[in-house]
C-alpha atoms as a PDB file:
ATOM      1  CA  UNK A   1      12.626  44.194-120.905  1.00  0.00           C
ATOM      2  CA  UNK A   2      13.683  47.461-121.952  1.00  0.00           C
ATOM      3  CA  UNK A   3      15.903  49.678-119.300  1.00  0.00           C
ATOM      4  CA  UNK A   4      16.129  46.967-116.947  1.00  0.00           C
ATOM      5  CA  UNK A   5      19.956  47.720-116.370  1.00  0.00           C
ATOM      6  CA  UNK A   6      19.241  51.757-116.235  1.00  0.00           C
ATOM      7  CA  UNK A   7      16.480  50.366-113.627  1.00  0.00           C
ATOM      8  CA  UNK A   8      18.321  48.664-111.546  1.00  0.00           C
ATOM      9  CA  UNK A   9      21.191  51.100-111.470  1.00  0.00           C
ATOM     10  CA  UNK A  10      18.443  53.949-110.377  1.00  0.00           C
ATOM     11  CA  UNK A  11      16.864  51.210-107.559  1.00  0.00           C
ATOM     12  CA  UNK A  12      20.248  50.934-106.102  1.00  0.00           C
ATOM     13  CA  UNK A  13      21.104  54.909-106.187  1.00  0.00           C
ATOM     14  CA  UNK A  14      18.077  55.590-104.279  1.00  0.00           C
ATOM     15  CA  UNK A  15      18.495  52.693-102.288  1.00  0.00           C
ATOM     16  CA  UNK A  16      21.823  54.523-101.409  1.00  0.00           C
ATOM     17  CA  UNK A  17      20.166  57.499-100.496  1.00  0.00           C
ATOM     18  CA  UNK A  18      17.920  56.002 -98.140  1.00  0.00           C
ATOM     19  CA  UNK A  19      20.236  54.356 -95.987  1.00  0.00           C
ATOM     20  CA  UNK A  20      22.612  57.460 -95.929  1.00  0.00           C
ATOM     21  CA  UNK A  21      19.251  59.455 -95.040  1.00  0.00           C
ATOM     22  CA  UNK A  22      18.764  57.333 -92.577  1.00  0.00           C
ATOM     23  CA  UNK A  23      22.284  57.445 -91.172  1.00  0.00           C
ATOM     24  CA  UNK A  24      22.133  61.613 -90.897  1.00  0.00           C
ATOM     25  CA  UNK A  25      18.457  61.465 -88.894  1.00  0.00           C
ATOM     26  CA  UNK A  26      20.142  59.118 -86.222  1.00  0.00           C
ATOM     27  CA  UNK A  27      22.924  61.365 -86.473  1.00  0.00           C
ATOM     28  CA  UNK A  28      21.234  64.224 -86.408  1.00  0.00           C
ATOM     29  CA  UNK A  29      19.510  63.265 -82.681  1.00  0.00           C
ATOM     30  CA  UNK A  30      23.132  63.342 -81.115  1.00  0.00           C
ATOM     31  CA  UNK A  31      24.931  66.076 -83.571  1.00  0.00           C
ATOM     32  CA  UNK A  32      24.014  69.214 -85.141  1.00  0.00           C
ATOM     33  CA  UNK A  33      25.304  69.712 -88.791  1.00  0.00           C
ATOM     34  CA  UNK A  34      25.357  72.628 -91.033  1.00  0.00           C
ATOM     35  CA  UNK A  35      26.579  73.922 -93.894  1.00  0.00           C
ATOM     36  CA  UNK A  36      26.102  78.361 -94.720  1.00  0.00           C
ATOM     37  CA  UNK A  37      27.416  79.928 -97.365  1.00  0.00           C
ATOM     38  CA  UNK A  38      27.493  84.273 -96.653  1.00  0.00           C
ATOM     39  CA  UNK A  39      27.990  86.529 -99.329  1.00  0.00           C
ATOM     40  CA  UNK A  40      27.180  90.051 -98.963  1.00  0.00           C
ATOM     41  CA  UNK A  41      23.754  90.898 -97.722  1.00  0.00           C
ATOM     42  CA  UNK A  42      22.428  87.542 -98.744  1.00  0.00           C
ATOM     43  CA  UNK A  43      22.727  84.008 -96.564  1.00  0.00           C
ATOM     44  CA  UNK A  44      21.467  80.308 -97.470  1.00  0.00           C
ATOM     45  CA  UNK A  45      22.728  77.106 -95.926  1.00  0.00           C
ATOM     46  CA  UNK A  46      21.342  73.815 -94.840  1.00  0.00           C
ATOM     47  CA  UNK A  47      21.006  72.484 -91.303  1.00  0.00           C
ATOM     48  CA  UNK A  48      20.342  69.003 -89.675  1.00  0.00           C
ATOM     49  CA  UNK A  49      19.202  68.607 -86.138  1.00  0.00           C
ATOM     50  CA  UNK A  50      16.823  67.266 -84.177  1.00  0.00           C
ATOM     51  CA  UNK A  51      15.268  64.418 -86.777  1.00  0.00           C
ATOM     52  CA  UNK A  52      14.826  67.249 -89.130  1.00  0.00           C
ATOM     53  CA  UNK A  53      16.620  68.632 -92.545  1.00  0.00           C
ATOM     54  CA  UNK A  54      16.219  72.585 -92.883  1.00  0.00           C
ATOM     55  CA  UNK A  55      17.183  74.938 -96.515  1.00  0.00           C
ATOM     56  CA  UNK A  56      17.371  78.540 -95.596  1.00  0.00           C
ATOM     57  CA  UNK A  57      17.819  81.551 -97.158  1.00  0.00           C
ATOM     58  CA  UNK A  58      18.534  84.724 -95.870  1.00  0.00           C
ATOM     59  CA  UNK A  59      18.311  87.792 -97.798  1.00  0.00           C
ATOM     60  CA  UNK A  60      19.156  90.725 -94.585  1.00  0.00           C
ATOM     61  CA  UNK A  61      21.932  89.153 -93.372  1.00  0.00           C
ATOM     62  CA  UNK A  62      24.976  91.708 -92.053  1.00  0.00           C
ATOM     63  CA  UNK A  63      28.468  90.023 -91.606  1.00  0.00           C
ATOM     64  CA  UNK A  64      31.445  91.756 -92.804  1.00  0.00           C
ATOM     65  CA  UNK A  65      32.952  87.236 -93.268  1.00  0.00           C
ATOM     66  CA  UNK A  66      31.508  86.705 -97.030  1.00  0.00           C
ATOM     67  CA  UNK A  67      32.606  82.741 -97.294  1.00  0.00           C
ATOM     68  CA  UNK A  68      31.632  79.168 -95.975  1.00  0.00           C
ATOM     69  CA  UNK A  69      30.665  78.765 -92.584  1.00  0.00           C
ATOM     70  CA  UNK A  70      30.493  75.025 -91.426  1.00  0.00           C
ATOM     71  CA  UNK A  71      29.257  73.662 -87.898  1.00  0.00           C
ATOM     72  CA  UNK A  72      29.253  70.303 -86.734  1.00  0.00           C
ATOM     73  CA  UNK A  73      28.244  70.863 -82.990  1.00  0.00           C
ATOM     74  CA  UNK A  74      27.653  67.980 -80.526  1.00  0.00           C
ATOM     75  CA  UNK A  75      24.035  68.308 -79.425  1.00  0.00           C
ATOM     76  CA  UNK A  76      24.976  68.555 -75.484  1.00  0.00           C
ATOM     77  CA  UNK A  77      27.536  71.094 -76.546  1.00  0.00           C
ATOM     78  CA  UNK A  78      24.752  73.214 -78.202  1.00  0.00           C
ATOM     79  CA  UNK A  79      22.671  72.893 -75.350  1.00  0.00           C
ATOM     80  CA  UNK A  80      24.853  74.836 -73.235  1.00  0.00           C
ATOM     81  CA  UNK A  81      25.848  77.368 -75.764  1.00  0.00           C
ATOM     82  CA  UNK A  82      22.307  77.957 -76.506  1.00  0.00           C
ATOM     83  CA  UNK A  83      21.754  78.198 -72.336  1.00  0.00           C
ATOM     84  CA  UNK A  84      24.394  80.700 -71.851  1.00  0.00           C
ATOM     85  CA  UNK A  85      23.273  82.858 -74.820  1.00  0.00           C
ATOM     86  CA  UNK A  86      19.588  83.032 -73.802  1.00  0.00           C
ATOM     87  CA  UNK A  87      20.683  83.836 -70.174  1.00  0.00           C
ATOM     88  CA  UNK A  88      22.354  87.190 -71.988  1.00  0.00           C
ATOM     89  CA  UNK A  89      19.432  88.024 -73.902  1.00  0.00           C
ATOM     90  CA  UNK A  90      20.126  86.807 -76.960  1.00  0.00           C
ATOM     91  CA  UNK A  91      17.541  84.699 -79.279  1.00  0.00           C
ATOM     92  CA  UNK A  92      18.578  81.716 -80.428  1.00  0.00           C
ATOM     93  CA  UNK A  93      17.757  79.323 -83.638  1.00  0.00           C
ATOM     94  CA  UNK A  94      15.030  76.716 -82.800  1.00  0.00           C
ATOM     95  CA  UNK A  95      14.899  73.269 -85.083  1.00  0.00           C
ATOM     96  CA  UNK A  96      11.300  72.399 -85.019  1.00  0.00           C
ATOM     97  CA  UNK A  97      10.073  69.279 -86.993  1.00  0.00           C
ATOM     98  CA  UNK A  98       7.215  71.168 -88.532  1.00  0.00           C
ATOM     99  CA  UNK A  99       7.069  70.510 -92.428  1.00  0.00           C
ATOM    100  CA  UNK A 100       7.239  73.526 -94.569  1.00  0.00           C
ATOM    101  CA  UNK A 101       8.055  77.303 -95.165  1.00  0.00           C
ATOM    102  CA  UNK A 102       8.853  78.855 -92.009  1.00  0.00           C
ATOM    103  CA  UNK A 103       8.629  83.076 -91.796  1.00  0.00           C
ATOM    104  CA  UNK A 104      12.247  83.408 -91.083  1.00  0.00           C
ATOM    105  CA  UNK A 105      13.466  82.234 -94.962  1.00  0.00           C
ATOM    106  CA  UNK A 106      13.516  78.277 -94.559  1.00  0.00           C
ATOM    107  CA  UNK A 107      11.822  75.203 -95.692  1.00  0.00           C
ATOM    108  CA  UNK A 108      11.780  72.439 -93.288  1.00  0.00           C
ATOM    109  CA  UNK A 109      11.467  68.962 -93.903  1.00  0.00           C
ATOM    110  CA  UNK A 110      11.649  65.747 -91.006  1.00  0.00           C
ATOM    111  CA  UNK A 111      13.780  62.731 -92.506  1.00  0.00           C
ATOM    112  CA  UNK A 112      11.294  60.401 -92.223  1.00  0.00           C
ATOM    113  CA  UNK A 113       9.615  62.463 -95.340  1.00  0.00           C
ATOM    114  CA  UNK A 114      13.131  62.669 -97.001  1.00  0.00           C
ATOM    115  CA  UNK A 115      13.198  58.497 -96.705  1.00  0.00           C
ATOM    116  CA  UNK A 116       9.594  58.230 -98.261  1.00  0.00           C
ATOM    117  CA  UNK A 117      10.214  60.249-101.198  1.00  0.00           C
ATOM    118  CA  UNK A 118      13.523  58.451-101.440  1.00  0.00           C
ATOM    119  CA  UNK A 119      12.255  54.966-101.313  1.00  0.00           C
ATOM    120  CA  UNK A 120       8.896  56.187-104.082  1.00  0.00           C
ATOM    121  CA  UNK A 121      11.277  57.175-105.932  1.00  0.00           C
ATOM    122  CA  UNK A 122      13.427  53.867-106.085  1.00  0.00           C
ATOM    123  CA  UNK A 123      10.086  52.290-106.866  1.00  0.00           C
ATOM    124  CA  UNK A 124       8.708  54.782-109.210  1.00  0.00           C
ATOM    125  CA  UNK A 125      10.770  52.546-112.570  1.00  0.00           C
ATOM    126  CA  UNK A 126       9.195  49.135-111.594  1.00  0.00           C
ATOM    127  CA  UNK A 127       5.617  50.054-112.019  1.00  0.00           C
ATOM    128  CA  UNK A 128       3.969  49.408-114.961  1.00  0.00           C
ATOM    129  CA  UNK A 129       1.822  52.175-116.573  1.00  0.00           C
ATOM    130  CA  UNK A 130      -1.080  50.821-118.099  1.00  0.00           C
ATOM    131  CA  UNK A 131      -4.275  52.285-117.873  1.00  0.00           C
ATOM    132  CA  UNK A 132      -7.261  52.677-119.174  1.00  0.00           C
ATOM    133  CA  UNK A 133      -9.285  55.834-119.654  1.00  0.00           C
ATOM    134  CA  UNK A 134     -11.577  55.286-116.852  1.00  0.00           C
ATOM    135  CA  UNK A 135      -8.742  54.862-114.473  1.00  0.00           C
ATOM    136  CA  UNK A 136      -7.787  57.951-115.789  1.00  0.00           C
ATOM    137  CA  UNK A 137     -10.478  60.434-115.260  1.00  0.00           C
ATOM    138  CA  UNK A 138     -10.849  58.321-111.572  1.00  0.00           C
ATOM    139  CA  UNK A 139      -7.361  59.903-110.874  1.00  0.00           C
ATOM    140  CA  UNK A 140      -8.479  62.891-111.913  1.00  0.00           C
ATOM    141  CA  UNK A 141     -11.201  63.603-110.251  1.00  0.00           C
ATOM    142  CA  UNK A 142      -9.731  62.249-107.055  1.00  0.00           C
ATOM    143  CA  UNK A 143      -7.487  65.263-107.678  1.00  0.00           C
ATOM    144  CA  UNK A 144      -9.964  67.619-107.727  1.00  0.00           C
ATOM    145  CA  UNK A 145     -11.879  66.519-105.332  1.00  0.00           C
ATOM    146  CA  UNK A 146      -8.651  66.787-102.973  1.00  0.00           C
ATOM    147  CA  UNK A 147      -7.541  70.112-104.155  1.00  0.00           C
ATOM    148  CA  UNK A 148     -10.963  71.564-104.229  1.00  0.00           C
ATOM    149  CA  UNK A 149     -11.193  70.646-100.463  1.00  0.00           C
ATOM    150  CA  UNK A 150      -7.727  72.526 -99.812  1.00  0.00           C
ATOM    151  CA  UNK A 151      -9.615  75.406-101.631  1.00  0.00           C
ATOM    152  CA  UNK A 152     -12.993  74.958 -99.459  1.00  0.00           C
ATOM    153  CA  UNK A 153     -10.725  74.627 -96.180  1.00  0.00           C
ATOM    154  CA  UNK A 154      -8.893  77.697 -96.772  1.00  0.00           C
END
C-alpha cells in the first residue's frame, strides 16, 4: 500500500486536533480566550467563548497601543465586567454561535463544526477513489441540483 506511513502520520495529526478542539470548546464554556493583534487603523484577532471559535478583522479601529493584546478572562469575571459596562452605556461584544460572516468584520464558527471538519479530514486518506463515470455525473448533478436550489431560494 502506497503512503500508508504518510497516512497514518496525517490520521494521528488530525486525530490531535480533534481532541485539542475538543479540549478549547469545554474550555471555552468556563473561560474566554483571545488573541488581537492592533496595528494602526487595522485590527484582527481570534476569540473563543461560549462553544464558539470567532476570526475578526477590523479595518476602523483607533488605538494609539499598535501590538498584541491577549485575554484569557474567566467567564463569571466577564459577566460582571460586561454588567458594569452596559450599566454606563457602553456596548459590549456578544459571542453568538451563529455560523458565518457577521456585519461587524468576523467569521464565526461553533466547535462542534471545527471537530467535523477535523475528524473528515483524518478520514479523507483512507477512502478509496474509484469510480465510475456514472457515479460521476450522479455527484454532479446532485451538485447542481443543491446549488441551483440555493440560487432558487435566494
Amino acid at each position: 500500500m502506497r503512503f500508508r506511513k504518510l497516512r497514518i502520520a496525517w490520521s494521528v495529526l488530525c486525530a490531535i486536533a480533534c481532541v485539542l478542539l475538543v479540549v478549547l470548546w469545554v474550555r471555552s464554556y468556563f473561560w474566554v480566550n483571545g488573541v488581537m493583534k492592533v496595528s494602526g487603523t487595522q485590527q484582527w484577532g481570534v476569540h473563543s467563548g461560549e462553544g464558539s471559535l470567532t476570526i475578526r478583522w477590523h479595518y476602523e479601529f483607533v488605538d494609539s497601543n499598535d501590538g498584541w493584546i491577549f485575554q484569557n478572562t474567566s467567564k463569571a469575571r466577564l459577566d460582571t465586567v460586561e454588567e458594569e459596562f452596559r450599566a454606563a452605556g457602553g456596548k459590549t461584544i456578544v459571542y453568538t454561535r451563529k455560523l458565518g460572516l457577521t456585519g461587524d468584520g468576523a467569521f464565526t464558527s461553533t466547535y462542534w463544526l471545527c471537530v467535523l471538519i477535523a475528524g473528515t479530514v483524518a478520514a479523507i486518506p483512507w477512502v478509496k477513489w474509484r469510480f465510475t463515470l456514472r457515479t460521476l455525473l450522479l455527484a454532479t448533478t446532485l451538485v447542481a441540483v443543491v446549488l441551483g436550489l440555493i440560487v432558487w431560494r435566494r
